[in-house]
Protein backbone atom coordinates (compact mmCIF):
# COMPACT_ATOMS: atom_id res chain seq x y z
CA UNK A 1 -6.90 3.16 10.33
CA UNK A 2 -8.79 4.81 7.36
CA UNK A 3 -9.25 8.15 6.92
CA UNK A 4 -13.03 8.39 6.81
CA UNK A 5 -13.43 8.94 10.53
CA UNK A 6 -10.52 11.22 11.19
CA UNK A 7 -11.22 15.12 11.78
CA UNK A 8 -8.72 17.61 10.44
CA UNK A 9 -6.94 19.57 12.97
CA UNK A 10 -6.85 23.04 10.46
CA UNK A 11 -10.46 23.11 9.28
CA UNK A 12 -12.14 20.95 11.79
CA UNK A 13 -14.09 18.64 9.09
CA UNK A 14 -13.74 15.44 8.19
CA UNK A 15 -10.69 14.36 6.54
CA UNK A 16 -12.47 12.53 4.01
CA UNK A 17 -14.25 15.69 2.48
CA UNK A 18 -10.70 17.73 1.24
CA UNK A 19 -12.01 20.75 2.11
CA UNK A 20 -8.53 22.67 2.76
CA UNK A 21 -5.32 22.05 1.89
CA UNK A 22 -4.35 19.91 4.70
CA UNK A 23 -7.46 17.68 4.28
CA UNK A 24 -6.57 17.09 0.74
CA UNK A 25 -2.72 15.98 1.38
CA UNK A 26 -3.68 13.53 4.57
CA UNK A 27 -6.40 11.80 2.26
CA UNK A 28 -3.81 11.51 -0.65
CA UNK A 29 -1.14 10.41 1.95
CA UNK A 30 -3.62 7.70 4.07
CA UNK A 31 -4.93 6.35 0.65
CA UNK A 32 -3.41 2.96 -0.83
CA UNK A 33 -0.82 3.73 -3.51
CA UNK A 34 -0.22 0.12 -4.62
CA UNK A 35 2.53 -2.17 -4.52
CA UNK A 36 6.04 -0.31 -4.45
CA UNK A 37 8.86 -2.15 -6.50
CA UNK A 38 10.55 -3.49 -3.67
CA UNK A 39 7.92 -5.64 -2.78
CA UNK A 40 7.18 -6.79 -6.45
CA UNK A 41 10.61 -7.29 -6.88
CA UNK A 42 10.82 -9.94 -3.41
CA UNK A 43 7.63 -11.58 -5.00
CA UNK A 44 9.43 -12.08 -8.28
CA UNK A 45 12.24 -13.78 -6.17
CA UNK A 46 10.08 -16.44 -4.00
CA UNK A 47 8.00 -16.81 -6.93
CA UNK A 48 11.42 -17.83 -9.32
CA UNK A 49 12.83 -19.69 -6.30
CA UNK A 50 9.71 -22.06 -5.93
CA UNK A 51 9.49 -22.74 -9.38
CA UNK A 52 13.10 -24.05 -8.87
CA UNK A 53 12.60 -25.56 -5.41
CA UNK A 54 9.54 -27.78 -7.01
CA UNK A 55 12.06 -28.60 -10.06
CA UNK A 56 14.49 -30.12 -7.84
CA UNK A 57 12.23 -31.60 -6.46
CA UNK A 58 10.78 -33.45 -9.18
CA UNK A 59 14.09 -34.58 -10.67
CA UNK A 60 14.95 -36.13 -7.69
């Protein structure tokens, strides 16, 4: 769900607009902050454990 429809409970305006407090931290919690380490980290992994799969492979 995005923010963009959601109505704040404290001011009664859209979420999307910031206007108080409350507004402001549900739009900065609801809003993508990128990739967190963990998940880079399990990408590294399957990507370094393909590369060695597909060596295997091709030696065999």
């Amino acid at each position: 769900m995005t923010y963009d429809r959601l109505v704040c409970a404290n001011c009664a305006a859209p979420v999307a607009e910031g206007r108080c407090p409350v507004c402001r931290a549900n739009r900065e919690r609801l809003t993508p902050q990128g990739p967190s380490p963990a998940m880079l980290l399990t990408l590294a992994i399957a990507l370094l454990a393909a590369i060695a799969l597909l060596a295997v492979v091709r030696t065999a």
